[in-house]
Every structure is written in C-alpha cells, then in structure tokens.
PDB file of N, CA and C in Angstrom:
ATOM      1  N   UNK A   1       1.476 -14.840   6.788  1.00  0.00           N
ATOM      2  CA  UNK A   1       1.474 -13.737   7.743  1.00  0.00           C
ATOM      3  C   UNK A   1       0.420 -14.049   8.801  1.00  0.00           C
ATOM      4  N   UNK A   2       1.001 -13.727   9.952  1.00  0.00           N
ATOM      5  CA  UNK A   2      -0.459 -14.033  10.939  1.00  0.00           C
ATOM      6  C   UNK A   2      -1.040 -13.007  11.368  1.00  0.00           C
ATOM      7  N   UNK A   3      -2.576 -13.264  11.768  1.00  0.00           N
ATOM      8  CA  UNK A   3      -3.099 -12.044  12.347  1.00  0.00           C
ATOM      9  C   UNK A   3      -2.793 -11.328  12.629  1.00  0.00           C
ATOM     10  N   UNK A   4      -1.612 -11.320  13.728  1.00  0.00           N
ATOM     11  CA  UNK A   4      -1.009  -9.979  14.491  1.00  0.00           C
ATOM     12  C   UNK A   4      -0.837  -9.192  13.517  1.00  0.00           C
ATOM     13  N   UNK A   5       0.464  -9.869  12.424  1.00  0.00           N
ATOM     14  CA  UNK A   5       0.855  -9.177  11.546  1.00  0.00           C
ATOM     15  C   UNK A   5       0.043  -8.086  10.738  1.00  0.00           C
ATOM     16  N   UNK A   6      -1.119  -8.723  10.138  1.00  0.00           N
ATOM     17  CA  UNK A   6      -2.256  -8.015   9.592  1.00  0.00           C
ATOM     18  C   UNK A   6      -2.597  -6.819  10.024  1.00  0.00           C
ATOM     19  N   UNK A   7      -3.074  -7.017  11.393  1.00  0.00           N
ATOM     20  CA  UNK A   7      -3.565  -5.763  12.411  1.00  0.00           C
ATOM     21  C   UNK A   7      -2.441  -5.019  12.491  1.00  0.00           C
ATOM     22  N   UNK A   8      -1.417  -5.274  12.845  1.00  0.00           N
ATOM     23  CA  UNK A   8      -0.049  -3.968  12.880  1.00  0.00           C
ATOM     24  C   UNK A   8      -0.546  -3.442  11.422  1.00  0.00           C
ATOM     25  N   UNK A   9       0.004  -4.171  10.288  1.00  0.00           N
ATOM     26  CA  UNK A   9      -0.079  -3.454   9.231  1.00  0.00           C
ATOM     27  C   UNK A   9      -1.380  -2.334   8.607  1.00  0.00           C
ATOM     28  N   UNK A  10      -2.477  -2.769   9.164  1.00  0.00           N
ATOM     29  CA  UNK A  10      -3.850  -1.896   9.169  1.00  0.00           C
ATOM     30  C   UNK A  10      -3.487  -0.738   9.008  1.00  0.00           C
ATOM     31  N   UNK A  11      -3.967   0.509   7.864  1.00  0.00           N
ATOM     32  CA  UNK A  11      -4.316   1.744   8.780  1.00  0.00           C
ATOM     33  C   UNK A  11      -2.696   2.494   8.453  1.00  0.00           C
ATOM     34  N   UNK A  12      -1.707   1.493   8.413  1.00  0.00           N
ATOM     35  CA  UNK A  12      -0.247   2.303   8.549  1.00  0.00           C
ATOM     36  C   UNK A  12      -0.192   2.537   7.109  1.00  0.00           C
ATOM     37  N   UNK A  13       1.291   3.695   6.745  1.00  0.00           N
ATOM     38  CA  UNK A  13       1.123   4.017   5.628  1.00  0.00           C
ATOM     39  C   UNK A  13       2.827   3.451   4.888  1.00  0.00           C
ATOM     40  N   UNK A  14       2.587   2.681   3.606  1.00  0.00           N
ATOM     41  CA  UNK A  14       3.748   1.946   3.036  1.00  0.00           C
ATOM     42  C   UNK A  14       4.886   2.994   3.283  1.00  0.00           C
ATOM     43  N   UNK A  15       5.901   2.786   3.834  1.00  0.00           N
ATOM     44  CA  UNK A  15       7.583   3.189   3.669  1.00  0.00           C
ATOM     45  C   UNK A  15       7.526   3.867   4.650  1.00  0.00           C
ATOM     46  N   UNK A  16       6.542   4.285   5.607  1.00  0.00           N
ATOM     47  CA  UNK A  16       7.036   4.976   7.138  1.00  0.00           C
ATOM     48  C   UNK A  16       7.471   3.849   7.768  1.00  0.00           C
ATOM     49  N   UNK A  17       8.375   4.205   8.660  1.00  0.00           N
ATOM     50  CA  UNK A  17       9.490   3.329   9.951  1.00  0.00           C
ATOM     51  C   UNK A  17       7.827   2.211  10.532  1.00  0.00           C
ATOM     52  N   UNK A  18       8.627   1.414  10.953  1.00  0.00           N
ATOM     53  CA  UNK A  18       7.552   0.492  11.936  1.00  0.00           C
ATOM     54  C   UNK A  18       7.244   1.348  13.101  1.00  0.00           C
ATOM     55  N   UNK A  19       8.655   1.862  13.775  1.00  0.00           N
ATOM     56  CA  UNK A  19       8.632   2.636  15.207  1.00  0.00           C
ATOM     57  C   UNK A  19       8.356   4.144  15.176  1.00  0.00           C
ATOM     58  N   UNK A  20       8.054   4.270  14.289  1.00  0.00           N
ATOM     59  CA  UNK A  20       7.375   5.683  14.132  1.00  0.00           C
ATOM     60  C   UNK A  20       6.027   6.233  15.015  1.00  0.00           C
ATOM     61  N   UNK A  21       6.265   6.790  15.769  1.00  0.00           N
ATOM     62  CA  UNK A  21       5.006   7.098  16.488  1.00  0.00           C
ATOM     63  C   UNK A  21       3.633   7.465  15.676  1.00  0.00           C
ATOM     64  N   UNK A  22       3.857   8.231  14.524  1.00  0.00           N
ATOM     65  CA  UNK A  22       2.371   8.323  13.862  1.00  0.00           C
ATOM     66  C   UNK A  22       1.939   7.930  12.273  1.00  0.00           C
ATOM     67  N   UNK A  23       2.208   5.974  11.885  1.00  0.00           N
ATOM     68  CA  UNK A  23       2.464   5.664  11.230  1.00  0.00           C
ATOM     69  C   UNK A  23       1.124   6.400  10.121  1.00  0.00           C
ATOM     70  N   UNK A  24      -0.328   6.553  10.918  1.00  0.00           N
ATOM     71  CA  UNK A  24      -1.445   6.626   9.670  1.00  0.00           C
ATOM     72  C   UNK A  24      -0.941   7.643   8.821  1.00  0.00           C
ATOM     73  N   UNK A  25      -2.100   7.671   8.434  1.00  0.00           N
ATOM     74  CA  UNK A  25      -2.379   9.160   6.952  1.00  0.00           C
ATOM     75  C   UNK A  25      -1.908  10.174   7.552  1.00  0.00           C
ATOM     76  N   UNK A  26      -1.919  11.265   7.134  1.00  0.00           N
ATOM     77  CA  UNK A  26      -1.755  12.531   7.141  1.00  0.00           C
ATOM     78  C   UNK A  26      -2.574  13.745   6.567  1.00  0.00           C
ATOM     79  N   UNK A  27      -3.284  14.749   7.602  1.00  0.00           N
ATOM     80  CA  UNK A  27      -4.195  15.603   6.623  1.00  0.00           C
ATOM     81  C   UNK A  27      -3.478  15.691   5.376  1.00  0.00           C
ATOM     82  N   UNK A  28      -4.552  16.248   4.199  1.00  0.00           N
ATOM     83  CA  UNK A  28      -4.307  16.847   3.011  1.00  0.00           C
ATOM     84  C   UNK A  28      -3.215  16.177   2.375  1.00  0.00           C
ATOM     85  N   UNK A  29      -3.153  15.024   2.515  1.00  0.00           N
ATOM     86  CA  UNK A  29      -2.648  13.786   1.708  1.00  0.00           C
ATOM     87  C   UNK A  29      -3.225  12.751   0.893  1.00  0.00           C
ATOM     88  N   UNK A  30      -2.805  12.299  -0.278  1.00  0.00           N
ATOM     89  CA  UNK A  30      -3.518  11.825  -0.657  1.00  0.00           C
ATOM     90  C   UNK A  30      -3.201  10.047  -1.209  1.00  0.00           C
ATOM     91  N   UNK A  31      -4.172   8.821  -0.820  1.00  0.00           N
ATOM     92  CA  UNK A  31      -3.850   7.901  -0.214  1.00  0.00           C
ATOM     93  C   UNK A  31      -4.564   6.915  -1.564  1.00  0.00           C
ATOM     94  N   UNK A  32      -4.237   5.511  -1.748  1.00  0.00           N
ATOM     95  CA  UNK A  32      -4.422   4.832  -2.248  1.00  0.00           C
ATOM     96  C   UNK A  32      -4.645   3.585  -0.968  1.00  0.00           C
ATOM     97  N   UNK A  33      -5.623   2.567  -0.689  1.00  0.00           N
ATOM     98  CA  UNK A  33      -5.492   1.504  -0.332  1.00  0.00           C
ATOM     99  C   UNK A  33      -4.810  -0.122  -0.831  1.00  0.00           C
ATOM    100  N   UNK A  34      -3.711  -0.335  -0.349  1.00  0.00           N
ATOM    101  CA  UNK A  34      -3.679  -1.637  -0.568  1.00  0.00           C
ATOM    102  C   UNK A  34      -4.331  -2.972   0.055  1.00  0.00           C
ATOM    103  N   UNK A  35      -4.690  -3.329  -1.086  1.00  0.00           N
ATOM    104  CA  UNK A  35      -6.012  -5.054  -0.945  1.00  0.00           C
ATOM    105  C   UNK A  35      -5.209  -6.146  -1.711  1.00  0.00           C
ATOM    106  N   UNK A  36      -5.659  -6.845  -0.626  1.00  0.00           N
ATOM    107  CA  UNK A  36      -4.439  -8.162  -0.950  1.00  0.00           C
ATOM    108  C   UNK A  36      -2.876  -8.051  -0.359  1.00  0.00           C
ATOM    109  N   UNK A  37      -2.194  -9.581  -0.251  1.00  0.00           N
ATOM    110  CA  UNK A  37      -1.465  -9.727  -0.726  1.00  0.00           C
ATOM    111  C   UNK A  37      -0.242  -9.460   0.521  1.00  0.00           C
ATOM    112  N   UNK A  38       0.908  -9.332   0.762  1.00  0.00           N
ATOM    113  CA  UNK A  38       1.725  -8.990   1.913  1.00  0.00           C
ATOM    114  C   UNK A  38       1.445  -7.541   2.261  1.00  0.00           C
ATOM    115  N   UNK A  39       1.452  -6.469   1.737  1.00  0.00           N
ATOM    116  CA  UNK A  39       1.102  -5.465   1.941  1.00  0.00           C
ATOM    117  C   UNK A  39      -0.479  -4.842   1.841  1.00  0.00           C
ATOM    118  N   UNK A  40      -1.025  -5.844   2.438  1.00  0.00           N
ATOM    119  CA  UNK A  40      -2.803  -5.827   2.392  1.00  0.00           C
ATOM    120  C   UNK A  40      -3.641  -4.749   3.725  1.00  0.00           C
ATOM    121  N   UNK A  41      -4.208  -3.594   3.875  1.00  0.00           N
ATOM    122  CA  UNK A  41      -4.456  -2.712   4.494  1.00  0.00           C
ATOM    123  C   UNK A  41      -3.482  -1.508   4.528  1.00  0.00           C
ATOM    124  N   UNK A  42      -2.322  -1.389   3.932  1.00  0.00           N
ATOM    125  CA  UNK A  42      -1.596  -0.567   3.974  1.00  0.00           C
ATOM    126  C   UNK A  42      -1.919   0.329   3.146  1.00  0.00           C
ATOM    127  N   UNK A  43      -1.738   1.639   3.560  1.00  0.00           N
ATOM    128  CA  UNK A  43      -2.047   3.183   2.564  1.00  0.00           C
ATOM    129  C   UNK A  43      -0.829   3.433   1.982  1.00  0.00           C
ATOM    130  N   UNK A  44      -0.593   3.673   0.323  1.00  0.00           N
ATOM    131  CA  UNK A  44      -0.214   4.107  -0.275  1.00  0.00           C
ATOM    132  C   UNK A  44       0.057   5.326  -0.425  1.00  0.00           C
ATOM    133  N   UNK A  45       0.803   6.504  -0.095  1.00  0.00           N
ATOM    134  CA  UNK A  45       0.846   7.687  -0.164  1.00  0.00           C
ATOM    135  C   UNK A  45       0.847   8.214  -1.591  1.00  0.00           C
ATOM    136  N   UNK A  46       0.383   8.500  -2.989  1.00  0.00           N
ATOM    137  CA  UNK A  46       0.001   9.385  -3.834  1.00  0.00           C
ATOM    138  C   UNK A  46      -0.146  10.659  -3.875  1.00  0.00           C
ATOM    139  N   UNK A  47       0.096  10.995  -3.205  1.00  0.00           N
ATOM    140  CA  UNK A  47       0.365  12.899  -2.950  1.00  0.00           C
ATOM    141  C   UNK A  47       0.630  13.366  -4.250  1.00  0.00           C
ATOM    142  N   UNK A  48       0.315  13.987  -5.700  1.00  0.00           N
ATOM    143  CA  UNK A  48       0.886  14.390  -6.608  1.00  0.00           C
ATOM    144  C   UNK A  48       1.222  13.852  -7.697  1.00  0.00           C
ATOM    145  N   UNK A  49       0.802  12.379  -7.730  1.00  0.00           N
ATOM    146  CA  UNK A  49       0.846  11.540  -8.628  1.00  0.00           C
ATOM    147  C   UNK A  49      -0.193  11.572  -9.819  1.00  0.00           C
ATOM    148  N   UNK A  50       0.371  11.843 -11.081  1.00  0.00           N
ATOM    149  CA  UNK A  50      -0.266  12.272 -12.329  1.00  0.00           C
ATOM    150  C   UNK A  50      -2.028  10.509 -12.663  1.00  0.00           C
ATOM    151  N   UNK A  51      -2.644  11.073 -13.232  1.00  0.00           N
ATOM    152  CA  UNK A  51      -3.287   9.994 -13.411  1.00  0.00           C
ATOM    153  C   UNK A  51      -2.829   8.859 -13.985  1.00  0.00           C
ATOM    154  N   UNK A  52      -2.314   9.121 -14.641  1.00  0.00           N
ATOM    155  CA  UNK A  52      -1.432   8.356 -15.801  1.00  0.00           C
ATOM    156  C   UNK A  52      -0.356   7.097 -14.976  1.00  0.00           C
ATOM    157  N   UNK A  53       0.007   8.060 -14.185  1.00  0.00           N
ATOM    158  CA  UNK A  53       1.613   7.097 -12.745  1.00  0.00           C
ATOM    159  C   UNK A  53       0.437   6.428 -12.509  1.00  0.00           C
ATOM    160  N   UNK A  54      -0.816   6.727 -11.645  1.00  0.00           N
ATOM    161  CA  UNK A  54      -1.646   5.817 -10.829  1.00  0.00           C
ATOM    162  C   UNK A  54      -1.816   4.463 -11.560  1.00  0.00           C
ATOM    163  N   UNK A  55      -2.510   4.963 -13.158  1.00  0.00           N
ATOM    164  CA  UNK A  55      -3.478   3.948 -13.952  1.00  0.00           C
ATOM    165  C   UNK A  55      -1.785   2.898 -14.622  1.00  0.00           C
ATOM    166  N   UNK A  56      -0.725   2.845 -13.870  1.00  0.00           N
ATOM    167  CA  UNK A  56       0.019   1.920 -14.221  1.00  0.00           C
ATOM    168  C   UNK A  56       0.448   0.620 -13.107  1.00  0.00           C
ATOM    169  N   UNK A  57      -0.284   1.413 -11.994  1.00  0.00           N
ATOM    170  CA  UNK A  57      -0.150   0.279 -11.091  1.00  0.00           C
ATOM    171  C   UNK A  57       1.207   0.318 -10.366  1.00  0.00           C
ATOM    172  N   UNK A  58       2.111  -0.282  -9.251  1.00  0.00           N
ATOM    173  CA  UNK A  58       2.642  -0.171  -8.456  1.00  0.00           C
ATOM    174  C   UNK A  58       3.586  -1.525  -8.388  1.00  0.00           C
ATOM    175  N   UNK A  59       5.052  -1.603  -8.006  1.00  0.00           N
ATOM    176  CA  UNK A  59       5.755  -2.765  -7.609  1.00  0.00           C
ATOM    177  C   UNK A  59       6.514  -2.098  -6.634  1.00  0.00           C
ATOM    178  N   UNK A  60       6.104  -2.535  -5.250  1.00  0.00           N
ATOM    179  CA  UNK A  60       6.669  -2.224  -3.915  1.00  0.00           C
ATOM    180  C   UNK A  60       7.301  -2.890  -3.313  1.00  0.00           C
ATOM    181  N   UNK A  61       8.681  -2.799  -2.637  1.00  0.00           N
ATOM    182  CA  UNK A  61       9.695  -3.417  -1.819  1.00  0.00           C
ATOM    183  C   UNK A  61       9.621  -3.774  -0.775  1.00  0.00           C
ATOM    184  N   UNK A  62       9.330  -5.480  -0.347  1.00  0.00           N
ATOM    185  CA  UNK A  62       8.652  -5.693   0.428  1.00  0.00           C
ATOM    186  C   UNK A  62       9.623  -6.896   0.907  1.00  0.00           C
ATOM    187  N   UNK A  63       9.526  -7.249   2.123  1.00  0.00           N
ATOM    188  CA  UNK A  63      10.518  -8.489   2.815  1.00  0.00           C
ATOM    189  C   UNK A  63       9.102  -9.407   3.379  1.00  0.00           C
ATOM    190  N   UNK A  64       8.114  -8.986   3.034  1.00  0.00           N
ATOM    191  CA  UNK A  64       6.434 -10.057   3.509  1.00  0.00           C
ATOM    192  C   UNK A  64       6.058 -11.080   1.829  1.00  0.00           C
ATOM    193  N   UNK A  65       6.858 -10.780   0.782  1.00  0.00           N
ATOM    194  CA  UNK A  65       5.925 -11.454   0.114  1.00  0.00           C
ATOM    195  C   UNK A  65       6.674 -12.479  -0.516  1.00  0.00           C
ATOM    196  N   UNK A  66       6.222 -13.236  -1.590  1.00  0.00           N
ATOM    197  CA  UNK A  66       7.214 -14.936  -2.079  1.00  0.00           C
ATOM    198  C   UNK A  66       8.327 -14.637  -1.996  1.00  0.00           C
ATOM    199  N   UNK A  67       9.160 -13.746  -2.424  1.00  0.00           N
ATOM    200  CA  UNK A  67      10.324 -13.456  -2.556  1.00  0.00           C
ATOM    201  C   UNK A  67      11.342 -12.149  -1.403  1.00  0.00           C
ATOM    202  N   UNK A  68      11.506 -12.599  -0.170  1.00  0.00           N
ATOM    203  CA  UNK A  68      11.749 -11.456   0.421  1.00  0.00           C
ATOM    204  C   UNK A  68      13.125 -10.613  -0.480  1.00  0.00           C
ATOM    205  N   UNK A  69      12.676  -9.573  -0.137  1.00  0.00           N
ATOM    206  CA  UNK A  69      13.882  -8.418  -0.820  1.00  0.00           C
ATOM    207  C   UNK A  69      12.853  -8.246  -2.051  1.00  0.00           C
ATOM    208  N   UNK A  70      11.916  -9.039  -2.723  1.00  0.00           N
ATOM    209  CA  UNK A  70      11.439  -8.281  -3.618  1.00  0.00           C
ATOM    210  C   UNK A  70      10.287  -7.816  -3.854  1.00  0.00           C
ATOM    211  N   UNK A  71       9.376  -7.591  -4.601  1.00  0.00           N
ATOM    212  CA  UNK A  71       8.326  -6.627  -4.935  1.00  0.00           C
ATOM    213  C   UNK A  71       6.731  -7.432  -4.737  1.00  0.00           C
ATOM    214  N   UNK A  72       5.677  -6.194  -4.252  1.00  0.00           N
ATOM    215  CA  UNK A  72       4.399  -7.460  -4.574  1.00  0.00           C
ATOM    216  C   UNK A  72       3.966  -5.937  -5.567  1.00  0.00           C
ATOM    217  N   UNK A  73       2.906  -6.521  -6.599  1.00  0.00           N
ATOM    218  CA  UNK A  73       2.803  -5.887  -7.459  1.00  0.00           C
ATOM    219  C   UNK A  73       1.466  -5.570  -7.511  1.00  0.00           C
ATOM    220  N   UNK A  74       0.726  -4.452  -7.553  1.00  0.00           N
ATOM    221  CA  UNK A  74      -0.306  -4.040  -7.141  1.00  0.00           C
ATOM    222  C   UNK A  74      -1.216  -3.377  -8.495  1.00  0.00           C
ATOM    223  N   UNK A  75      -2.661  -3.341  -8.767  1.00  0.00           N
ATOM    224  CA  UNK A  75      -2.593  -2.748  -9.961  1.00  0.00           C
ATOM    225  C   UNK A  75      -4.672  -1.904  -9.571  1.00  0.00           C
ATOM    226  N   UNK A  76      -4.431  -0.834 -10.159  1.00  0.00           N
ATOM    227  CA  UNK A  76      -5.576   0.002  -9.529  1.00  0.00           C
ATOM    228  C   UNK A  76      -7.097  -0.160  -9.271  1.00  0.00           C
ATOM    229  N   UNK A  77      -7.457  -0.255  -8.907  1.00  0.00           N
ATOM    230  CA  UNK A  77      -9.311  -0.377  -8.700  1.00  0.00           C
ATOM    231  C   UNK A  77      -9.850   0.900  -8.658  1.00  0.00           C
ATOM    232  N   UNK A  78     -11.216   1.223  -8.572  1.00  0.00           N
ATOM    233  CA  UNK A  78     -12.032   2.558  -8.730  1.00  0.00           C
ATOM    234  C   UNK A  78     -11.646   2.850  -7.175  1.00  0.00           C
ATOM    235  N   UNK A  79     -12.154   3.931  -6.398  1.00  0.00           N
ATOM    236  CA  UNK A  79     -12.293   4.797  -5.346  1.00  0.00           C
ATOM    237  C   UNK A  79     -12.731   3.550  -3.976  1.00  0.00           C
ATOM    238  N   UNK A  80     -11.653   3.865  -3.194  1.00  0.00           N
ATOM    239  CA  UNK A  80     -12.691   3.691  -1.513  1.00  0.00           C
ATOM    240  C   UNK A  80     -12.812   4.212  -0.566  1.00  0.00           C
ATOM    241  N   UNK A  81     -13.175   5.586   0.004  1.00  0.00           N
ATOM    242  CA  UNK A  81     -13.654   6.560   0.881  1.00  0.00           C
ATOM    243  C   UNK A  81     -12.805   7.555   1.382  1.00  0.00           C
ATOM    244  N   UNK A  82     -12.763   8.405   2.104  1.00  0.00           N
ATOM    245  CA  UNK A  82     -12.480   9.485   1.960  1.00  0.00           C
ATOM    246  C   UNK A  82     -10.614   9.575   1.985  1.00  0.00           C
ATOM    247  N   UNK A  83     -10.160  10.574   1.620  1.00  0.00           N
ATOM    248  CA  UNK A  83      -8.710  10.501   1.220  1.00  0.00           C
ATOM    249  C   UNK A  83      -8.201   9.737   0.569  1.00  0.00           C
ATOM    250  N   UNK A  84      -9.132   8.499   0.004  1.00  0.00           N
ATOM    251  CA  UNK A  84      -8.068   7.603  -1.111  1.00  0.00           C
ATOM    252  C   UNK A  84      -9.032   7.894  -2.204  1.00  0.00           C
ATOM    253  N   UNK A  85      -8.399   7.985  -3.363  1.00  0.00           N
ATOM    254  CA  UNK A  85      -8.657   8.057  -4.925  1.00  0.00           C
ATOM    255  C   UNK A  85      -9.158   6.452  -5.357  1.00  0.00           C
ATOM    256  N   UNK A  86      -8.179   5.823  -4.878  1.00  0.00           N
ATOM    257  CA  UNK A  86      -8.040   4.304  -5.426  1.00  0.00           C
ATOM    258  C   UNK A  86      -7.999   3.232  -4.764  1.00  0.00           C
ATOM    259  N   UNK A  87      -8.011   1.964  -4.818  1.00  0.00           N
ATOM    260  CA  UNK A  87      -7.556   0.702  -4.420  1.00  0.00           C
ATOM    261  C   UNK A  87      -6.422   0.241  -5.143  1.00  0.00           C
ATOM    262  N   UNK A  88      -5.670  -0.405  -4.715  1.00  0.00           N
ATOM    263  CA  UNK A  88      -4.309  -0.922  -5.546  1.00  0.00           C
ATOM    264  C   UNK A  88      -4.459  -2.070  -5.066  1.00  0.00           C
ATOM    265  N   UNK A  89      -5.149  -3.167  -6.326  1.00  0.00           N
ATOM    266  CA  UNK A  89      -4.821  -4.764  -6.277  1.00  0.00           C
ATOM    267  C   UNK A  89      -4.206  -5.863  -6.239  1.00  0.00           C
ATOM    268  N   UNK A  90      -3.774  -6.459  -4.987  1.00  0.00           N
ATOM    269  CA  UNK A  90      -2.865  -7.317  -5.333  1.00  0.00           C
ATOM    270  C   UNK A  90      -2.358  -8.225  -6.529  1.00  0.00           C
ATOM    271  N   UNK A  91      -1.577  -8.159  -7.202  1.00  0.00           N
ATOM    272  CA  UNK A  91      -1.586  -8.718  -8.432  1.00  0.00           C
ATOM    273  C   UNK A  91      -0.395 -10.127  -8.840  1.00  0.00           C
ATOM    274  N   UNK A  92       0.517 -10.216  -8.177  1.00  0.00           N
ATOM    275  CA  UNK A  92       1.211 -10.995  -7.888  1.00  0.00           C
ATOM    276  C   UNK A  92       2.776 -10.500  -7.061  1.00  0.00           C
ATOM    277  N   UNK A  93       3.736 -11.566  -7.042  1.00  0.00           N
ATOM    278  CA  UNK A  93       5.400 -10.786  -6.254  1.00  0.00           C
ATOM    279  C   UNK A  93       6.221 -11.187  -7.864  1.00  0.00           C
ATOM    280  N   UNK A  94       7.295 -10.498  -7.394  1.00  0.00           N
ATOM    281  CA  UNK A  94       8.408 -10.457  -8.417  1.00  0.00           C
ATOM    282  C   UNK A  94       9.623 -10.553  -7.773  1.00  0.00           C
ATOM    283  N   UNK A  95      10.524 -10.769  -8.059  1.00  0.00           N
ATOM    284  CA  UNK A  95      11.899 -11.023  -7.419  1.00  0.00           C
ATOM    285  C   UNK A  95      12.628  -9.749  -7.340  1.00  0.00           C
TER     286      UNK A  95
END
C-alpha cells in the first residue's frame, strides 16, 4: 500500500463508502482502532458490542490484504484515547 493510501485510510471508519462525505467517527459512538496491517488507522465501529464479541477479536473484508476478497484478522489490545475502548491488532489475512 502506498502512502497515499495510508493517509486516505487515516481517521476513516471500516465499512463507510470511500465517497462518503463524512467518513470519521461519529458523536456517542463507540470506536476501536485498527494497528497494522491493510486496514491500519481505520476505526472500527463497536457501538454495543458485548465484552465478550470484543475480547474475540475481528476478521474483516478487505480487497487491501494477501488475499483480495478476503479477511485481515485483527485481535484486541488495552485502550487508546478518547472514544475507543480498544486497539485491534493486526494479526494475520485469511482467504
């Protein structure tokens, strides 16, 4: 992925449109960071998600990582600042 790519992806939040006029967060939402990996700076939306869903970690549908059409697999870290609960670690892709 190249830089550009990176910086678009910053800040935006996983499964909103690219052309969406207001890809970030959203008040009174609640956000996970993704670190690492094809989907690296992207916010996770968690809105309502039991502790239990979180502490299992994540496989997201992605056309950026080894396998386009399939998943990079993400798995939780402690807290990073305000509106996110968590970090979600890059952990490897899956087909």
């Amino acid at each position: 992925m190249s830089d550009g790519d990176e910086q678009l992806l910053r800040g935006r939040v996983y499964g909103r449109d690219h052309d969406d006029p207001n890809p970030g967060p959203l008040p009174h939402q609640t956000y996970a960071v993704l670190v690492g990996g094809p989907l690296d700076g992207l916010l996770l939306d968690i809105t309502g998600w039991r502790p239990e869903e979180i502490e299992d970690g994540v496989a997201l549908m992605t056309e950026l990582g080894r396998w386009p059409g399939g998943r990079a697999l993400y798995d939780p870290r402690p807290p990073g600042g305000p509106g996110v609960v968590c970090r979600f670690h890059y952990s490897g892709d899956t087909p």
